[in-house]
N, C-alpha and C. Protein backbone atom coordinates (compact mmCIF):
# COMPACT_ATOMS: atom_id res chain seq x y z
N UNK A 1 -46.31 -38.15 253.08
CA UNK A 1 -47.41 -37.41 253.66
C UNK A 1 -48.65 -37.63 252.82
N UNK A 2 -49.94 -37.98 253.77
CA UNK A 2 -51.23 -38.26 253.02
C UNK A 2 -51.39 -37.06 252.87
N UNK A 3 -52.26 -37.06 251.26
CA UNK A 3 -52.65 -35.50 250.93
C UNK A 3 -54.47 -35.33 251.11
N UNK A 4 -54.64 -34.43 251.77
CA UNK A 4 -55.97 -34.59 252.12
C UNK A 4 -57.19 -34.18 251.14
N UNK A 5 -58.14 -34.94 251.11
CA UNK A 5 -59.09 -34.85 249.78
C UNK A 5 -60.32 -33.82 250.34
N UNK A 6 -60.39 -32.82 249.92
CA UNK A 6 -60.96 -31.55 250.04
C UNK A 6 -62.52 -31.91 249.31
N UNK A 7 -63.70 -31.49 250.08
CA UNK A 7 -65.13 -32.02 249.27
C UNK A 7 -65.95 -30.50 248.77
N UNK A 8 -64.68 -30.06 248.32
CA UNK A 8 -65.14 -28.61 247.19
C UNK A 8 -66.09 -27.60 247.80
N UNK A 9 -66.96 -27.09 246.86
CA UNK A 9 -67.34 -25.23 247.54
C UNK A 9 -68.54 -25.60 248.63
N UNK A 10 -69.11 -27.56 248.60
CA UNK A 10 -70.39 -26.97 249.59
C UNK A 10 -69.53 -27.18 251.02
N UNK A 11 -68.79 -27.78 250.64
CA UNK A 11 -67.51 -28.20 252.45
C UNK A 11 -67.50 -26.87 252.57
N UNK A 12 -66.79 -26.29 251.87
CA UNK A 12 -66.19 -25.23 252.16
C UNK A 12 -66.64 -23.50 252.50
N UNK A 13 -67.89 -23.79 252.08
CA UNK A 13 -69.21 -22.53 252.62
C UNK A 13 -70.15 -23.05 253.74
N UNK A 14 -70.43 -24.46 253.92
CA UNK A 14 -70.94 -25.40 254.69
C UNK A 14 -70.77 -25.78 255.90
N UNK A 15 -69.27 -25.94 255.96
CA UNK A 15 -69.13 -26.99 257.09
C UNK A 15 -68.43 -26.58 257.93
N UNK A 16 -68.24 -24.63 257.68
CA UNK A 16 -67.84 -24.10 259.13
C UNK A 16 -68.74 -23.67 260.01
N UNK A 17 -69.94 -23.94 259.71
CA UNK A 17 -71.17 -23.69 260.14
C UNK A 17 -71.42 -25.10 261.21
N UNK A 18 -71.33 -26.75 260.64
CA UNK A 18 -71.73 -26.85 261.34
C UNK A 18 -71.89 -28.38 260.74
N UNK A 19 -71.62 -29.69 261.13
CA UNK A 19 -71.47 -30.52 260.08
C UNK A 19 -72.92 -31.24 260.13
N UNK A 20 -73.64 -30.60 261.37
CA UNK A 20 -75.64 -31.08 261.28
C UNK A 20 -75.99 -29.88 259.73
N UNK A 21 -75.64 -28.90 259.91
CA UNK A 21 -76.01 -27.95 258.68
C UNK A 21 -75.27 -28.20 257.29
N UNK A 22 -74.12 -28.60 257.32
CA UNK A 22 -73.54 -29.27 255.68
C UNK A 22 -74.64 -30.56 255.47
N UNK A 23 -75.33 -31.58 256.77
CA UNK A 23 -75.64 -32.74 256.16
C UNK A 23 -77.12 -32.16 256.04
N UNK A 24 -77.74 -31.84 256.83
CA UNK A 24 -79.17 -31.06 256.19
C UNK A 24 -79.49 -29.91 255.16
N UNK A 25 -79.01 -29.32 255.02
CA UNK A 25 -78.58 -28.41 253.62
C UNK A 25 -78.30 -29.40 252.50
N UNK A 26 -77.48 -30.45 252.25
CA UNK A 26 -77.11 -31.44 250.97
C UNK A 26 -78.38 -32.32 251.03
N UNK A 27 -79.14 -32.72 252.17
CA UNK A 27 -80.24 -33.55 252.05
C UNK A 27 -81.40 -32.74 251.52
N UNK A 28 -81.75 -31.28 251.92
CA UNK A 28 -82.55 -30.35 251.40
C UNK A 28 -82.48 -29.82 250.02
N UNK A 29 -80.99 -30.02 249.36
CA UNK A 29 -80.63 -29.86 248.35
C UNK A 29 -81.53 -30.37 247.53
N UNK A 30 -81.29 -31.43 247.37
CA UNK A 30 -81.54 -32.95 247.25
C UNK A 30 -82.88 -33.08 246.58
N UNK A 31 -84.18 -31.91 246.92
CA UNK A 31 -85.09 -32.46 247.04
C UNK A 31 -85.88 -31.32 245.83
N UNK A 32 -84.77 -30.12 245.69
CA UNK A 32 -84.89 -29.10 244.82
C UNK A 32 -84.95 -29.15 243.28
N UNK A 33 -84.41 -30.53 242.47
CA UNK A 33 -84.83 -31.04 241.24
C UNK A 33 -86.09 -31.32 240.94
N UNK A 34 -86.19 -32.26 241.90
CA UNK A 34 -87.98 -32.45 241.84
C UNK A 34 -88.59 -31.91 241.72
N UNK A 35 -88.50 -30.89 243.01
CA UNK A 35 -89.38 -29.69 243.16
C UNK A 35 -89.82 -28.78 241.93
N UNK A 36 -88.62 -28.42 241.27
CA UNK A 36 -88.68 -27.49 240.11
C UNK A 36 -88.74 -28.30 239.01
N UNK A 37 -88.77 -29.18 238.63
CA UNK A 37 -89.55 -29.94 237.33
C UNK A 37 -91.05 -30.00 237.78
N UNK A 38 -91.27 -29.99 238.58
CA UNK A 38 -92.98 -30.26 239.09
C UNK A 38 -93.13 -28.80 238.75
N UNK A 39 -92.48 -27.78 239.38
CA UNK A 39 -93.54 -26.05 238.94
C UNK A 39 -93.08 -25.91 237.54
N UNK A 40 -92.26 -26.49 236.64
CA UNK A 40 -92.37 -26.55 235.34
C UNK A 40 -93.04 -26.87 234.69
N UNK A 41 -93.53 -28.11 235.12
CA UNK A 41 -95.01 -28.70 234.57
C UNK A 41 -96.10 -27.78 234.22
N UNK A 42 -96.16 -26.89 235.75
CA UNK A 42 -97.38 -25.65 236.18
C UNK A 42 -96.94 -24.49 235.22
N UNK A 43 -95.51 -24.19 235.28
CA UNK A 43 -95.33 -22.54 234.90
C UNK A 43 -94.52 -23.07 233.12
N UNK A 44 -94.84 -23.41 232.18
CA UNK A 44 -93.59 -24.37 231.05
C UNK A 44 -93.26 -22.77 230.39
N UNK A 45 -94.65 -22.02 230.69
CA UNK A 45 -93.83 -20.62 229.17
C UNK A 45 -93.74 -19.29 230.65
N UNK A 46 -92.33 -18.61 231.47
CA UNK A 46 -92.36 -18.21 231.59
C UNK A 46 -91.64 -16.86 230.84
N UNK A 47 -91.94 -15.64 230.96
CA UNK A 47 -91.63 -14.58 230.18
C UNK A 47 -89.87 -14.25 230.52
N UNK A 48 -89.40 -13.94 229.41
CA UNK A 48 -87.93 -13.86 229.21
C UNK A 48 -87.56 -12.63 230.74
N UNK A 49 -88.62 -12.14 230.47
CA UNK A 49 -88.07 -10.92 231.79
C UNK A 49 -87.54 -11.63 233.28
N UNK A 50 -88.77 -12.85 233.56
CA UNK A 50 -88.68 -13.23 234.33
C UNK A 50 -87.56 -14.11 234.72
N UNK A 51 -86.73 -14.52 233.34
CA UNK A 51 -85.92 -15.44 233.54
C UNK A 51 -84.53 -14.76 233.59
N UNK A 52 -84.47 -13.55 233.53
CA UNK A 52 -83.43 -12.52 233.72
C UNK A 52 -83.38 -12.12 235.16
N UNK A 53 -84.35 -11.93 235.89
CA UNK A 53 -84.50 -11.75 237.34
C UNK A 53 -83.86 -13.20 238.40
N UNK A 54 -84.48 -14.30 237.29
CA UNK A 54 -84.31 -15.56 238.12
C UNK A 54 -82.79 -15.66 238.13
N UNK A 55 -81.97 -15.36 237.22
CA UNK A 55 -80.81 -15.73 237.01
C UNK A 55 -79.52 -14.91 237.87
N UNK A 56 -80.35 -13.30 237.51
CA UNK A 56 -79.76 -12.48 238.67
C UNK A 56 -79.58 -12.85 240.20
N UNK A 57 -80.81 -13.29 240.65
CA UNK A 57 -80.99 -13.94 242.12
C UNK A 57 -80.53 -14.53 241.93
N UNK A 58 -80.09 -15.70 241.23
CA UNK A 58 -79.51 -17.27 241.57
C UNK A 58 -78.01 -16.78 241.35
N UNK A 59 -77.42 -15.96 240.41
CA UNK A 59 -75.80 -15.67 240.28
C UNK A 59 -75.71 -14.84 242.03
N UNK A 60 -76.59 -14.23 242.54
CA UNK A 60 -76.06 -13.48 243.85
C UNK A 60 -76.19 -14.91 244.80
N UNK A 61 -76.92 -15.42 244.98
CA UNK A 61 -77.15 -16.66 245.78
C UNK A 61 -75.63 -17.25 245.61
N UNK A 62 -75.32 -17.82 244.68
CA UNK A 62 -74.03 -18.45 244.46
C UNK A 62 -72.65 -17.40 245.10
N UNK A 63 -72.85 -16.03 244.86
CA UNK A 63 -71.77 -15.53 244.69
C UNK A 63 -71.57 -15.51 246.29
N UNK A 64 -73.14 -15.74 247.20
CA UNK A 64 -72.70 -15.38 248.48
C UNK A 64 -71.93 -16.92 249.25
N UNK A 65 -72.68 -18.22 248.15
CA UNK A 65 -72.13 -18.86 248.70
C UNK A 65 -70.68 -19.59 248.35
N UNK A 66 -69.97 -18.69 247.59
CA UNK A 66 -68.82 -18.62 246.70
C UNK A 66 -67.80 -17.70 247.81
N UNK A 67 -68.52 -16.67 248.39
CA UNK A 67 -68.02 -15.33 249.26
C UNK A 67 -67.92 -16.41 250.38
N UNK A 68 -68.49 -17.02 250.98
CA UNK A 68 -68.77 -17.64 252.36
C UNK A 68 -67.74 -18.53 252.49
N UNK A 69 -67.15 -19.80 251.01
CA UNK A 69 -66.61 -20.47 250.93
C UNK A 69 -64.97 -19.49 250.78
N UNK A 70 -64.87 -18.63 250.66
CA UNK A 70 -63.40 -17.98 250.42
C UNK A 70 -62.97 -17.51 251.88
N UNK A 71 -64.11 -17.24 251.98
CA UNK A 71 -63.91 -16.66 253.51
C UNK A 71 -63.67 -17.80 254.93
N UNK A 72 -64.17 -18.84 254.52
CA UNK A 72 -63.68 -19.87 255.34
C UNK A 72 -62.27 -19.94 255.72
N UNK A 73 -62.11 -20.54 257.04
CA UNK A 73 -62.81 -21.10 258.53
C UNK A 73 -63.56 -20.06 258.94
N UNK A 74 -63.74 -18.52 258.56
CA UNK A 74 -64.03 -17.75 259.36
C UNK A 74 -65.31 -16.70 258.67
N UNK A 75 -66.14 -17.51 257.93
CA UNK A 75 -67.22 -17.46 257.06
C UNK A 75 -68.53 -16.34 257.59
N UNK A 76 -68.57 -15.45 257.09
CA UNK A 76 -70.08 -14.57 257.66
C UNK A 76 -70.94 -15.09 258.43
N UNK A 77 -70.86 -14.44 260.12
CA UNK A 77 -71.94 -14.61 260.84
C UNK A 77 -71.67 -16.75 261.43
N UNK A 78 -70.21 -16.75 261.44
CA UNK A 78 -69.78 -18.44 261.69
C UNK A 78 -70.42 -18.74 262.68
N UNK A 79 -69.95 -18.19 263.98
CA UNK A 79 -70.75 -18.82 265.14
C UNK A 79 -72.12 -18.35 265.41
N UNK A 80 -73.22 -17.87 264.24
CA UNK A 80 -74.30 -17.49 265.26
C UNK A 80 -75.25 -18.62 264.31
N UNK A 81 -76.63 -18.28 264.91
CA UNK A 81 -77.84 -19.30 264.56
C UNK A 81 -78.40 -18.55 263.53
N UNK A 82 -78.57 -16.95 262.85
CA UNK A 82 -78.96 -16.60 262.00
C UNK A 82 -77.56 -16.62 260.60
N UNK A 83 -76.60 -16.78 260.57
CA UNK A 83 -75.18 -17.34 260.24
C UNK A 83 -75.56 -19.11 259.65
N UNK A 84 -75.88 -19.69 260.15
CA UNK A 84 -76.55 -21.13 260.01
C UNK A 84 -77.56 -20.65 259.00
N UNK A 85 -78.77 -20.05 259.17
CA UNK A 85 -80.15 -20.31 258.36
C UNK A 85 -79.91 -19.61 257.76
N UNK A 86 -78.94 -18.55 257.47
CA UNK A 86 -78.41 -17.64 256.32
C UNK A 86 -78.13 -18.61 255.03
N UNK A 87 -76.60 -19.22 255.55
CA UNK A 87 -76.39 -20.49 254.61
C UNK A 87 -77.28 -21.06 253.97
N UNK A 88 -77.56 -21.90 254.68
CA UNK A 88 -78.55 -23.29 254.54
C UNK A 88 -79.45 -22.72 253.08
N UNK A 89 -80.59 -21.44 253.74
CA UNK A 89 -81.09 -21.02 253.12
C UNK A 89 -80.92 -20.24 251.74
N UNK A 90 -79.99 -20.08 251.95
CA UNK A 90 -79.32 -19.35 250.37
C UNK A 90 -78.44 -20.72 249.26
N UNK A 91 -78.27 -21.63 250.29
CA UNK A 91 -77.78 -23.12 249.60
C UNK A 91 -79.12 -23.39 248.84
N UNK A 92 -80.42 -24.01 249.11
CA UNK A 92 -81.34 -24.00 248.87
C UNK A 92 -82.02 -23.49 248.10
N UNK A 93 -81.90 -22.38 248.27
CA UNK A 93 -82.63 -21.04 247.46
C UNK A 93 -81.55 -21.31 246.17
N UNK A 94 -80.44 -21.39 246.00
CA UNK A 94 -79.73 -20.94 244.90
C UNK A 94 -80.13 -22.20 244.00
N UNK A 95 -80.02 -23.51 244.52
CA UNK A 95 -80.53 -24.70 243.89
C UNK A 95 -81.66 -24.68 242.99
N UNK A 96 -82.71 -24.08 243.74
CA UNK A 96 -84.17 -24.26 243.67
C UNK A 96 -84.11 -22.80 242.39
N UNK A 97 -83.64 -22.03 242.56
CA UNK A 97 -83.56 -21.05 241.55
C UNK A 97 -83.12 -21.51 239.83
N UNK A 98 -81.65 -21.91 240.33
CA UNK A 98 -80.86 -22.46 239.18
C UNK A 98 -81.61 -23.64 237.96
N UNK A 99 -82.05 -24.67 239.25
CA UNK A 99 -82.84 -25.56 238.53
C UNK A 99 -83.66 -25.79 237.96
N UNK A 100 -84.81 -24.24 238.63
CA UNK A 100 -85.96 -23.67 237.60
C UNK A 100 -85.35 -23.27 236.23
N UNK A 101 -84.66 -22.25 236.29
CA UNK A 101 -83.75 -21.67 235.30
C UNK A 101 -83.72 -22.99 234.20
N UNK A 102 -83.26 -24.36 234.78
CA UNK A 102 -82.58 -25.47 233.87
C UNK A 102 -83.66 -26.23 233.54
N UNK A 103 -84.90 -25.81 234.00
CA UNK A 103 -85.81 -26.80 233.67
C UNK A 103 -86.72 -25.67 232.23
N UNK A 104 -87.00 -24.13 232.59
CA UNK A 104 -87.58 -23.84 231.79
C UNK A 104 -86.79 -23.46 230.41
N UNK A 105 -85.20 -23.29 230.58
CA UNK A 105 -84.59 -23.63 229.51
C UNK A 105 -84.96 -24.93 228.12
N UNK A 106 -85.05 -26.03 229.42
CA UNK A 106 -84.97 -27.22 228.48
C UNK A 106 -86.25 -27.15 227.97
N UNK A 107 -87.45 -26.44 228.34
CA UNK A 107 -88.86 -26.74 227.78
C UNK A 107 -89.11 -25.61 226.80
N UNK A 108 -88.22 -24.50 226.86
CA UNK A 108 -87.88 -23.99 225.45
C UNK A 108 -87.56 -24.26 224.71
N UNK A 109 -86.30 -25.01 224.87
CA UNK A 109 -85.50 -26.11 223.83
C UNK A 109 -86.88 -26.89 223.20
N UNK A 110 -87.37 -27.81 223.27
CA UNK A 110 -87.91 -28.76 223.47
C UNK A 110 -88.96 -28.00 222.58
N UNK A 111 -89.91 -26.83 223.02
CA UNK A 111 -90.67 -26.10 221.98
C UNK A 111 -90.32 -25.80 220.99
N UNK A 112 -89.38 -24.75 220.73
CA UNK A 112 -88.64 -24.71 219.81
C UNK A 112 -87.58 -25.82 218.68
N UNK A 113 -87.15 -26.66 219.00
CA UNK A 113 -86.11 -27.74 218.12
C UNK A 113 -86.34 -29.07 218.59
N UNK A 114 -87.30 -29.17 219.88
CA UNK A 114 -88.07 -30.39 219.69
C UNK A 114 -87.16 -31.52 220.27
N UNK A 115 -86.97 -32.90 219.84
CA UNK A 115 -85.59 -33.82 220.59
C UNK A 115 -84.82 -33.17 220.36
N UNK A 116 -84.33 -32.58 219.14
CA UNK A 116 -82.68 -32.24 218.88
C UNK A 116 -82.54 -31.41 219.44
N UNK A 117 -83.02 -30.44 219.94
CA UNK A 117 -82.97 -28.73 220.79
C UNK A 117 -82.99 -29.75 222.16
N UNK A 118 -83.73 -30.92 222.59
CA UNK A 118 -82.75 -31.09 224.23
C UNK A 118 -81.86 -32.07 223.95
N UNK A 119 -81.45 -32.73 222.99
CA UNK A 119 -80.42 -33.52 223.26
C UNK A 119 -79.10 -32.36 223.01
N UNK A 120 -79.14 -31.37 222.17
CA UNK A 120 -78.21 -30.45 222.67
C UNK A 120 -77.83 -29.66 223.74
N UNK A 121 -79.40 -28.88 224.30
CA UNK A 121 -79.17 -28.80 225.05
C UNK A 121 -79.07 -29.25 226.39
N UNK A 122 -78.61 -30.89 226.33
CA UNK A 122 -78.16 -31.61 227.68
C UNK A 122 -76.69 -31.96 227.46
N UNK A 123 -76.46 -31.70 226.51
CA UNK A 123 -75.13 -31.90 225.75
C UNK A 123 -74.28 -30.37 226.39
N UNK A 124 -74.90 -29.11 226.31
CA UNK A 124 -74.14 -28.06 226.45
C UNK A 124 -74.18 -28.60 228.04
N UNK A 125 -75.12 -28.85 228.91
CA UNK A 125 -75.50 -28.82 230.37
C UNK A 125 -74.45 -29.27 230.83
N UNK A 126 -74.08 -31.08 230.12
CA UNK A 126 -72.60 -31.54 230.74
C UNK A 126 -71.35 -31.05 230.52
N UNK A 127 -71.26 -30.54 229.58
CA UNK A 127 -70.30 -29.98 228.98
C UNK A 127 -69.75 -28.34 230.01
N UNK A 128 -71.18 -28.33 230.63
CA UNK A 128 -71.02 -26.83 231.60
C UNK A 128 -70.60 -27.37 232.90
N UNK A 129 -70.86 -28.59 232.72
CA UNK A 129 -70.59 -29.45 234.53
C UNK A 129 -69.07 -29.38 234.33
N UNK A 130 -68.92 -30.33 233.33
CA UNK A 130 -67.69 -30.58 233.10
C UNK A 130 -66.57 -29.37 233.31
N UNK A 131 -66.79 -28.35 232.32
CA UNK A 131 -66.10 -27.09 232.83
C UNK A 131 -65.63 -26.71 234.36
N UNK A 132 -66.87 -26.35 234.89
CA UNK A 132 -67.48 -25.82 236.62
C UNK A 132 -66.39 -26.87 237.46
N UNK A 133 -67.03 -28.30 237.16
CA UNK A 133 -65.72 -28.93 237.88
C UNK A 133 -64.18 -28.83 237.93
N UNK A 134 -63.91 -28.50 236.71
CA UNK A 134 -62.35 -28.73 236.56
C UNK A 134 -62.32 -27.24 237.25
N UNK A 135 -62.72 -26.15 237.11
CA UNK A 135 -62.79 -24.84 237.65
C UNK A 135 -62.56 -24.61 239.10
N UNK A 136 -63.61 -25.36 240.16
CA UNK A 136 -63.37 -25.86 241.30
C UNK A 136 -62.08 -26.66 241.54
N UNK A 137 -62.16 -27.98 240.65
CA UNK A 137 -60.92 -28.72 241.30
C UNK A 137 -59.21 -27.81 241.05
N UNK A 138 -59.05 -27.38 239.89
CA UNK A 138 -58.23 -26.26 239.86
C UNK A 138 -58.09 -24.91 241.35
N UNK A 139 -59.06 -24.45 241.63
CA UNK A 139 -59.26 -23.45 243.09
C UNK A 139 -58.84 -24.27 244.01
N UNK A 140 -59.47 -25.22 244.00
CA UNK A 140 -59.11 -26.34 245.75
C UNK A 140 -58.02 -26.42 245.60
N UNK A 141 -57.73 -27.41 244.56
CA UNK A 141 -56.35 -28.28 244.93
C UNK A 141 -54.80 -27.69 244.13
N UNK A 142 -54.84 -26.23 243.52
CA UNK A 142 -53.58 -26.07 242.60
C UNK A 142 -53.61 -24.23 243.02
N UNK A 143 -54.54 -23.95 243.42
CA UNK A 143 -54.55 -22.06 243.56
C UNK A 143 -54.58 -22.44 244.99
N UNK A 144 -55.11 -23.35 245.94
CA UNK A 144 -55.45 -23.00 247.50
C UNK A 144 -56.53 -22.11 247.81
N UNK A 145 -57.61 -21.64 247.05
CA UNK A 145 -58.08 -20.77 247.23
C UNK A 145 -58.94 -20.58 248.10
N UNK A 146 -59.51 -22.25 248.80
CA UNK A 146 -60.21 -22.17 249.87
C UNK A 146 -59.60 -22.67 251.00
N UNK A 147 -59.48 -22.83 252.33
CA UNK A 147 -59.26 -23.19 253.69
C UNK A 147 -60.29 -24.56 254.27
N UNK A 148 -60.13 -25.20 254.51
CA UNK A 148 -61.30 -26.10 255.74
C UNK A 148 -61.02 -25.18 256.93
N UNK A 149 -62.31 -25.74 257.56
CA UNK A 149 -62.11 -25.38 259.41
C UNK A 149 -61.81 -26.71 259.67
N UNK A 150 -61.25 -26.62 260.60
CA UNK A 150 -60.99 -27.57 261.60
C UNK A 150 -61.58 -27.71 262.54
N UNK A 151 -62.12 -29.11 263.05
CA UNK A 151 -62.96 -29.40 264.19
C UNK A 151 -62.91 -28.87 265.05
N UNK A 152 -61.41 -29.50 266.15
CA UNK A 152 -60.82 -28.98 266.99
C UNK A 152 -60.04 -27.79 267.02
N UNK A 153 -59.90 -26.90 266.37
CA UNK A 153 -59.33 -26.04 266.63
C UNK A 153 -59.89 -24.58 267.17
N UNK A 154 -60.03 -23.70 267.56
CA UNK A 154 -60.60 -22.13 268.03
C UNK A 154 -60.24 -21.10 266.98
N UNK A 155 -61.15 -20.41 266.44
CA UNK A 155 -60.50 -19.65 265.62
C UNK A 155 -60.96 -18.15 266.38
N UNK A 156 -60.68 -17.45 265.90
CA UNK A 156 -61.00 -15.73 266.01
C UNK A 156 -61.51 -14.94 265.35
N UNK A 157 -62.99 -15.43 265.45
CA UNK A 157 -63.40 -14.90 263.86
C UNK A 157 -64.06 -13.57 264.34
């Protein structure tokens, strides 16, 4: 029996929605690095308060799209059109949050300890990927913890 290769939490919060909304959501993704190194440029010293707020929003952003992915095939608001721009938009939003977060980190670093403050801290960054992944691939493929939808099938949500 082929064992089927599962494409982790954005399939899986994503693509019961809608596989035009998994591929426009990952292309919109996409465009959220940029974006937030450019308002870094604009904003480099924001105030610690602010970066406590940012982080709050971006951990709920994730958690909904963490909630959405558990809850799959039968994911919050699956079959409607505000269910779609819910997603999408909180995919997006959580990106665009996070990455601010990772950009004004590193330009603290960088003030403060100069090369060695970002070559560490790009060092902790992979080292956090690295983690996050095995974390995910552990949930998918050894706990079951998420479901796919299926194309063809009807569910009852």
């Amino acid at each position: 029996q082929k064992k089927k290769i599962h494409f982790f939490c954005s399939g899986f919060s994503l693509y019961p929605y809608s596989i035009e909304v998994y591929h426009h959501t990952i292309i919109a993704c996409q465009f959220a690095y940029p974006l937030m190194s450019l308002l870094g440029v604009f904003l480099p010293h924001l105030r610690s308060r602010y970066l406590y707020i940012l982080t709050i929003i971006g951990t709920g952003l994730f958690a909904y799209t963490f909630v959405a992915a558990k809850l799959s095939p039968c994911s919050p608001l699956v079959d409607r059109f505000i269910g779609r721009l819910l997603i999408s938009f909180s995919w997006v939003l959580k990106y665009c949050v996070l990455y601010f977060i990772r950009v004004l980190l590193g330009n603290y670093f960088r003030r403060k300890s100069g090369h060695r403050g970002l070559f560490w801290f790009g060092v902790l960054t992979q080292i956090g990927s690295l983690i996050g992944a095995v974390i995910i691939y552990l949930f998918t493929e050894h706990l079951y913890l998420f479901r796919e939808r299926s194309i063809c099938v009807t569910y009852d949500c």
